[in-house]
N, C-alpha and C. Protein backbone atom coordinates (compact mmCIF):
# COMPACT_ATOMS: atom_id res chain seq x y z
N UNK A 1 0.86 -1.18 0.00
CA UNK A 1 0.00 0.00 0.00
C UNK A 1 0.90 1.23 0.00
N UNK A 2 0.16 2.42 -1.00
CA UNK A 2 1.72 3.13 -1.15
C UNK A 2 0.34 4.58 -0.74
N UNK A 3 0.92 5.77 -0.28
CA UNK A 3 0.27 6.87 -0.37
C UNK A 3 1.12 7.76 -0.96
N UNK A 4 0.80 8.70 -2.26
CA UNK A 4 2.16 9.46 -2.62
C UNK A 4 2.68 8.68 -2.79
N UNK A 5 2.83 8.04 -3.29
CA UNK A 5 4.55 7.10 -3.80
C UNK A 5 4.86 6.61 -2.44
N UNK A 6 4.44 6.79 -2.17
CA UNK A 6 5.90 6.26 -0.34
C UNK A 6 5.11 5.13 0.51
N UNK A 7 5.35 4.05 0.38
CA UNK A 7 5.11 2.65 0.92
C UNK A 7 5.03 2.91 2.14
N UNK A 8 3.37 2.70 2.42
CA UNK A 8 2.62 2.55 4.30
C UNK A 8 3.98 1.75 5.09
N UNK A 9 4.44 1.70 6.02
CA UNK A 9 4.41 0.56 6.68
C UNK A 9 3.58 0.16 7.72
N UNK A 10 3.18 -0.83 7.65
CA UNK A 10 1.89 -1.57 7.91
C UNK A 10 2.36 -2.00 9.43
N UNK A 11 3.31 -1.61 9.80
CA UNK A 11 3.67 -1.86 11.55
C UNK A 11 2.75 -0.41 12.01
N UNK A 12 2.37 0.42 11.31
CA UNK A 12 1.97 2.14 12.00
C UNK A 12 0.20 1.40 12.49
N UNK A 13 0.22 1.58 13.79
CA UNK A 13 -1.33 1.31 14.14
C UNK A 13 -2.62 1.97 13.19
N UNK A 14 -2.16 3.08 13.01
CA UNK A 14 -2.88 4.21 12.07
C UNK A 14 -3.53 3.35 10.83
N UNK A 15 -2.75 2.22 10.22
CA UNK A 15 -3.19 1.50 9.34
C UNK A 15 -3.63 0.26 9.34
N UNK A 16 -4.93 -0.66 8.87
CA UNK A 16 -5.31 -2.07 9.25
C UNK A 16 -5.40 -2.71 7.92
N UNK A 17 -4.99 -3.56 7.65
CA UNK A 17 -5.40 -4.53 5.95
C UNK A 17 -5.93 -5.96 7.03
N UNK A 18 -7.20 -6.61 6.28
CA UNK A 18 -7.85 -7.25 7.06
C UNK A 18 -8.54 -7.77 5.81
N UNK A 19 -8.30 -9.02 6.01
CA UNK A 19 -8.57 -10.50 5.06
C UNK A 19 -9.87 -10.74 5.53
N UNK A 20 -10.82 -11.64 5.05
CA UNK A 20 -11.87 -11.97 5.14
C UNK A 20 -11.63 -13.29 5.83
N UNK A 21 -11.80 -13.97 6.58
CA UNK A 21 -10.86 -14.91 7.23
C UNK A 21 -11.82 -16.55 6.46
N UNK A 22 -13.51 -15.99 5.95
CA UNK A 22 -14.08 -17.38 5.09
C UNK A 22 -13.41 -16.97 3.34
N UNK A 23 -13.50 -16.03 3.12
CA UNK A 23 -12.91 -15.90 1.91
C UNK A 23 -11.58 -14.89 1.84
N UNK A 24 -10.28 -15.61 1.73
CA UNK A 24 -9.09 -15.25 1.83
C UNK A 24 -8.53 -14.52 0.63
N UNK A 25 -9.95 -14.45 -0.69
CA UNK A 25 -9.80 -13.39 -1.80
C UNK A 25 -9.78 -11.65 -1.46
N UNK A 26 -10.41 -10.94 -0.46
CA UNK A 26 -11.44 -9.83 -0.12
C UNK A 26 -10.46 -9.49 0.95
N UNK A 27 -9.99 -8.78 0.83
CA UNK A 27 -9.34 -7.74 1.36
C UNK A 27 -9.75 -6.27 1.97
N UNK A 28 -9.55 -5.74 3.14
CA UNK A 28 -9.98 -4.16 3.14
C UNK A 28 -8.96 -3.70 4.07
N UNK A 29 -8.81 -1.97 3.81
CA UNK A 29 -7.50 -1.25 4.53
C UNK A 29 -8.80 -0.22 4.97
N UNK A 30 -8.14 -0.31 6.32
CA UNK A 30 -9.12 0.32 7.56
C UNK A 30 -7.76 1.72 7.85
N UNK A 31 -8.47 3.11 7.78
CA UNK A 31 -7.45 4.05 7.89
C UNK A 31 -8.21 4.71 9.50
N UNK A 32 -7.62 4.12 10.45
CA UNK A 32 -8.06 4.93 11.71
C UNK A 32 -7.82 6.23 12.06
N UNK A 33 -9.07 6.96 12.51
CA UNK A 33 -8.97 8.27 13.12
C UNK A 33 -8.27 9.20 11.83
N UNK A 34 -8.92 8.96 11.32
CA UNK A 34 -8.56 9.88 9.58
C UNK A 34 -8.26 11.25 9.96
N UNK A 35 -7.13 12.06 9.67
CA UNK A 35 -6.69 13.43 9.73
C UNK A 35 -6.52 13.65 8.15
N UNK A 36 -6.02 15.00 8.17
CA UNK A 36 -6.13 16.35 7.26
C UNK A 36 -4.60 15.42 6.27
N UNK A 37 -3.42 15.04 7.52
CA UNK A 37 -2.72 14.72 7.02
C UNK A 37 -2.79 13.09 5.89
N UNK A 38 -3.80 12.41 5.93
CA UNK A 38 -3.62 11.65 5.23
C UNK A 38 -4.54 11.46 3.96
N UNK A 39 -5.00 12.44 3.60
CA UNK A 39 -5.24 12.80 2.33
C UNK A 39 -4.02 13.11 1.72
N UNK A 40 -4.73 12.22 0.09
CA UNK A 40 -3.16 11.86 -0.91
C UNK A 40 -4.18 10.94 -2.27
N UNK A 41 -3.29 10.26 -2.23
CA UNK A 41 -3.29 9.51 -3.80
C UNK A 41 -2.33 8.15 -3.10
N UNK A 42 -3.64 7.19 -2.89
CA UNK A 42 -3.14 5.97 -2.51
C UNK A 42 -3.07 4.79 -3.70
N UNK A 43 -2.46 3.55 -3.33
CA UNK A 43 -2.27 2.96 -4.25
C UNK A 43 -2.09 1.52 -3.67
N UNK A 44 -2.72 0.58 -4.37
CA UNK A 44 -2.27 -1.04 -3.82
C UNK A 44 -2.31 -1.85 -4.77
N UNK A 45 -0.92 -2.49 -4.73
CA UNK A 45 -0.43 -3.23 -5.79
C UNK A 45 -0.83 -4.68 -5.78
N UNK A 46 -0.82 -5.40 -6.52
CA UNK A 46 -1.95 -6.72 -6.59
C UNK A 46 -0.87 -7.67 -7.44
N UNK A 47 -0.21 -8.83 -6.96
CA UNK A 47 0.84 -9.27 -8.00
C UNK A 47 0.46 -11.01 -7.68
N UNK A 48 0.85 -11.55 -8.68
CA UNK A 48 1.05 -12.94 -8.69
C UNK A 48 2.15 -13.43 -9.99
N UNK A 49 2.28 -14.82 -10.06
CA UNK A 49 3.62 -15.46 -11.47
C UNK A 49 3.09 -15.06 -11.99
N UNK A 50 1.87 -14.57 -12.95
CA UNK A 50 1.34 -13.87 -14.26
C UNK A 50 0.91 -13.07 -14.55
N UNK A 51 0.93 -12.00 -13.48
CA UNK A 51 1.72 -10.42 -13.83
C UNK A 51 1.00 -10.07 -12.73
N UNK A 52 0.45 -8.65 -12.38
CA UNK A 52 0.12 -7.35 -11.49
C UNK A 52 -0.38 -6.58 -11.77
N UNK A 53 -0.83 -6.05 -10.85
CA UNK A 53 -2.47 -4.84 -11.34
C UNK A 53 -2.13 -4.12 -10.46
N UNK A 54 -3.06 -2.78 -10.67
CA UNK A 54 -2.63 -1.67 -9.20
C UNK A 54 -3.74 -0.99 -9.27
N UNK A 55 -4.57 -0.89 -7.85
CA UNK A 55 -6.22 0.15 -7.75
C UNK A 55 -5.32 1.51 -7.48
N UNK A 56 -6.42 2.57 -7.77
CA UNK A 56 -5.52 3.76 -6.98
C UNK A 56 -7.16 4.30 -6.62
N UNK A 57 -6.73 5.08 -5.69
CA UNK A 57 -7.74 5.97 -5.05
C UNK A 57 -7.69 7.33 -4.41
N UNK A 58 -8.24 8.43 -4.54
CA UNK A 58 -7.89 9.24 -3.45
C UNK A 58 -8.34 9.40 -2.28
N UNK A 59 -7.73 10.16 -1.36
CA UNK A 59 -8.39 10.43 0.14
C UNK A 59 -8.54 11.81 -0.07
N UNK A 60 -10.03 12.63 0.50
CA UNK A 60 -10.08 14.17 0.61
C UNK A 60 -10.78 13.94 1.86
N UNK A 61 -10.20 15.19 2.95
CA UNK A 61 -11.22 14.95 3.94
C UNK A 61 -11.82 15.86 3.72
N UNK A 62 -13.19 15.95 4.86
CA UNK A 62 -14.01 17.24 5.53
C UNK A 62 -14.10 17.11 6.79
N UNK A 63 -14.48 18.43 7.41
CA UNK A 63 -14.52 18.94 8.46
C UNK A 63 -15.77 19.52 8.38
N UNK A 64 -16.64 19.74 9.93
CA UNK A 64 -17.49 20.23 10.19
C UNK A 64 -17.23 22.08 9.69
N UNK A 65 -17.95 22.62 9.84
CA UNK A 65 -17.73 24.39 9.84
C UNK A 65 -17.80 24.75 11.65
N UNK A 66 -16.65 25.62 11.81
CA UNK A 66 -17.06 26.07 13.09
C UNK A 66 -16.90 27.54 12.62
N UNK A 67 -16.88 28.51 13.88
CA UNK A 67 -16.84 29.58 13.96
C UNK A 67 -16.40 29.84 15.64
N UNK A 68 -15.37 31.16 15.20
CA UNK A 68 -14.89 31.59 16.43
C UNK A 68 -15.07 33.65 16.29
N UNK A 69 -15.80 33.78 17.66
CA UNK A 69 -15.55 35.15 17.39
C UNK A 69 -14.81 35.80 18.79
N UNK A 70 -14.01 36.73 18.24
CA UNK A 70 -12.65 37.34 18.79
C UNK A 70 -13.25 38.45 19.80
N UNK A 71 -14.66 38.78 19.73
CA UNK A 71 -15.14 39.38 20.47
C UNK A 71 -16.76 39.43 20.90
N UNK A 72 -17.40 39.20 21.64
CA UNK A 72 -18.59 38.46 22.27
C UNK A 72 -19.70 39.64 22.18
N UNK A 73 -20.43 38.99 20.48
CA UNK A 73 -21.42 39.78 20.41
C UNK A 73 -22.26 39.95 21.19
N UNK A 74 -22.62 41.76 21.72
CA UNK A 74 -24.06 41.92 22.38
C UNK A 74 -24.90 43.00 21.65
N UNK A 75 -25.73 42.97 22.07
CA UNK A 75 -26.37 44.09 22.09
C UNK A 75 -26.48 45.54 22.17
N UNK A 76 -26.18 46.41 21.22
CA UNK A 76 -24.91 47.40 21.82
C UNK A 76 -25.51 48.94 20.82
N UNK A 77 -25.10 50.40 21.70
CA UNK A 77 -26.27 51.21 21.15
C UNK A 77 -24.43 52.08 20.98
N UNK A 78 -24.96 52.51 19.43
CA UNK A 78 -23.28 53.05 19.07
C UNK A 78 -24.05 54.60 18.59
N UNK A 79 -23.25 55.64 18.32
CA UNK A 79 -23.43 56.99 18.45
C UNK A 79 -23.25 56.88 16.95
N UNK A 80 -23.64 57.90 15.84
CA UNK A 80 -24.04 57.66 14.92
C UNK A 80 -22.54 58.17 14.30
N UNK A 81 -22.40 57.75 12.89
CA UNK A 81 -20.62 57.45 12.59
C UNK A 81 -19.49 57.24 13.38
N UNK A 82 -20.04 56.16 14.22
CA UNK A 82 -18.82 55.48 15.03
C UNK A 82 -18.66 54.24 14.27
N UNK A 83 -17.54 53.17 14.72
CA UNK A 83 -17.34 52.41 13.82
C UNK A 83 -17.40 50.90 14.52
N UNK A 84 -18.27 49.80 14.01
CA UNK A 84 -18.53 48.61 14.70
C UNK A 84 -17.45 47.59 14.15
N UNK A 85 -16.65 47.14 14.61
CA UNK A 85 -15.76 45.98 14.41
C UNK A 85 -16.48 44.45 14.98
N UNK A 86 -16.80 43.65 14.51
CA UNK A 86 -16.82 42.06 14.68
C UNK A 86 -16.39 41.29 13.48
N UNK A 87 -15.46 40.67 14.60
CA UNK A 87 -13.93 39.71 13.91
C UNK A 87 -14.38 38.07 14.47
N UNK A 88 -14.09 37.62 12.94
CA UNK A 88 -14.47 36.05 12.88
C UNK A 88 -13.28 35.63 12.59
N UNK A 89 -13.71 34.33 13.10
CA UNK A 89 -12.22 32.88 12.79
C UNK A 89 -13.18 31.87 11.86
N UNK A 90 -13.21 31.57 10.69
CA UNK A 90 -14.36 29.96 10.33
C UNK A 90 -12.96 29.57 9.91
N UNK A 91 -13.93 28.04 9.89
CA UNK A 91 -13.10 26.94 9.40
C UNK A 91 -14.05 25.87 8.71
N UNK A 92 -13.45 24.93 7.81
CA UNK A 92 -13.91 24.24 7.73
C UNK A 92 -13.41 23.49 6.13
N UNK A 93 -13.92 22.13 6.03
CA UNK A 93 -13.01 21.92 4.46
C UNK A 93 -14.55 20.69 4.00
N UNK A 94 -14.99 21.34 2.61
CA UNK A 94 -13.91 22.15 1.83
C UNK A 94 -14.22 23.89 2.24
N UNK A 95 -13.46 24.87 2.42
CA UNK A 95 -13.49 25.99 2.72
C UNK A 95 -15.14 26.27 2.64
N UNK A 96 -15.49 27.04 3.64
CA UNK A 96 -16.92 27.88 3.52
C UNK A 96 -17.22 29.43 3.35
N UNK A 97 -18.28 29.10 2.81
CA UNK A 97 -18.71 30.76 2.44
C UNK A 97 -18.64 31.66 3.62
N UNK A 98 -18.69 32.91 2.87
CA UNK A 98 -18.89 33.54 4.68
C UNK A 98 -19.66 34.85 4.04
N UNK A 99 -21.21 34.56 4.40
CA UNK A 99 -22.15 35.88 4.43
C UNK A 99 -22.56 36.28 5.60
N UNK A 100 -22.26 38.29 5.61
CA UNK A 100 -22.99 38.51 6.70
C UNK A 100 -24.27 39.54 5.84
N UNK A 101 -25.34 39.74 6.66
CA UNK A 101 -26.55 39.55 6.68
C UNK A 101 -27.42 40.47 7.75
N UNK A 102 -28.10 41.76 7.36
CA UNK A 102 -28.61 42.82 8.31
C UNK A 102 -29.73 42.66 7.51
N UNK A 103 -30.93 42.26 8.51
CA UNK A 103 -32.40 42.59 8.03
C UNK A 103 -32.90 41.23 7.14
N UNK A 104 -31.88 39.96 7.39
CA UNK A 104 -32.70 39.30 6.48
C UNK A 104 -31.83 39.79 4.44
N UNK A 105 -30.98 40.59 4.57
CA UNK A 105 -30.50 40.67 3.16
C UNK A 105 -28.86 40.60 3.15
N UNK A 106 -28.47 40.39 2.61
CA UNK A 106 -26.93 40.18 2.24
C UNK A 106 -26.52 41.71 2.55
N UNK A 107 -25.00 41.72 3.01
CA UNK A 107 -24.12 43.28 3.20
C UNK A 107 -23.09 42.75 2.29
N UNK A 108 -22.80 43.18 0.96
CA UNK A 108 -21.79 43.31 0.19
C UNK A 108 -21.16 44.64 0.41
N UNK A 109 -20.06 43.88 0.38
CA UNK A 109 -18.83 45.12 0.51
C UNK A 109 -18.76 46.46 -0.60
N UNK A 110 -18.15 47.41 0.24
CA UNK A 110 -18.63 48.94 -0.32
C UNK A 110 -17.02 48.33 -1.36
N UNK A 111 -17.63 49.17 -2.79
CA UNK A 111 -15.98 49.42 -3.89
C UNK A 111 -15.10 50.37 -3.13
């Protein structure tokens, strides 16, 4: 089993290949506790005396969306041309949108 070119070794707990123990044809690779880092371009080579085959597959993960804000929206009465700052952190894969939203309508940015 190769990821990227570079041969698993199959001693890393992280990885399981697991035979069917009534049918010793059926094979499966169990990738535990899947991270960011093991997305790639895997590969498993299949050989016998009259030649070899090779599956390939990729790995992409996702992630939930969170959100972090840097300062704890309230409720708040501002004097008229003063200036409101709220600062976000998101995350999430594959990357997410990010609309903000007064009244029920989209706020696109001034040119």
């Amino acid at each position: 089993l190769f990821r990227n070119d570079v041969e698993i070794q199959l001693t890393d707990e992280h990885y399981e290949i697991v035979t069917n123990p009534t049918d010793l044809t059926s094979y499966e690779i169990k990738i535990k506790n899947v991270q960011i880092e093991d997305e790639g371009n895997y590969r498993i080579n299949i050989e016998n005396s009259l030649g070899n085959i090779e599956s390939n597959f990729q790995l992409t993960t996702v992630d939930n969306v969170s959100i972090k804000s840097s300062t704890q929206p309230i409720n708040t009465d501002l004097k008229q041309h003063d200036t409101l700052v709220l600062e976000y952190t998101v995350s999430g894969r594959p990357k997410p949108d990010v609309v903000f939203m007064k009244d029920g309508k989209e706020i696109k940015p001034s040119a």
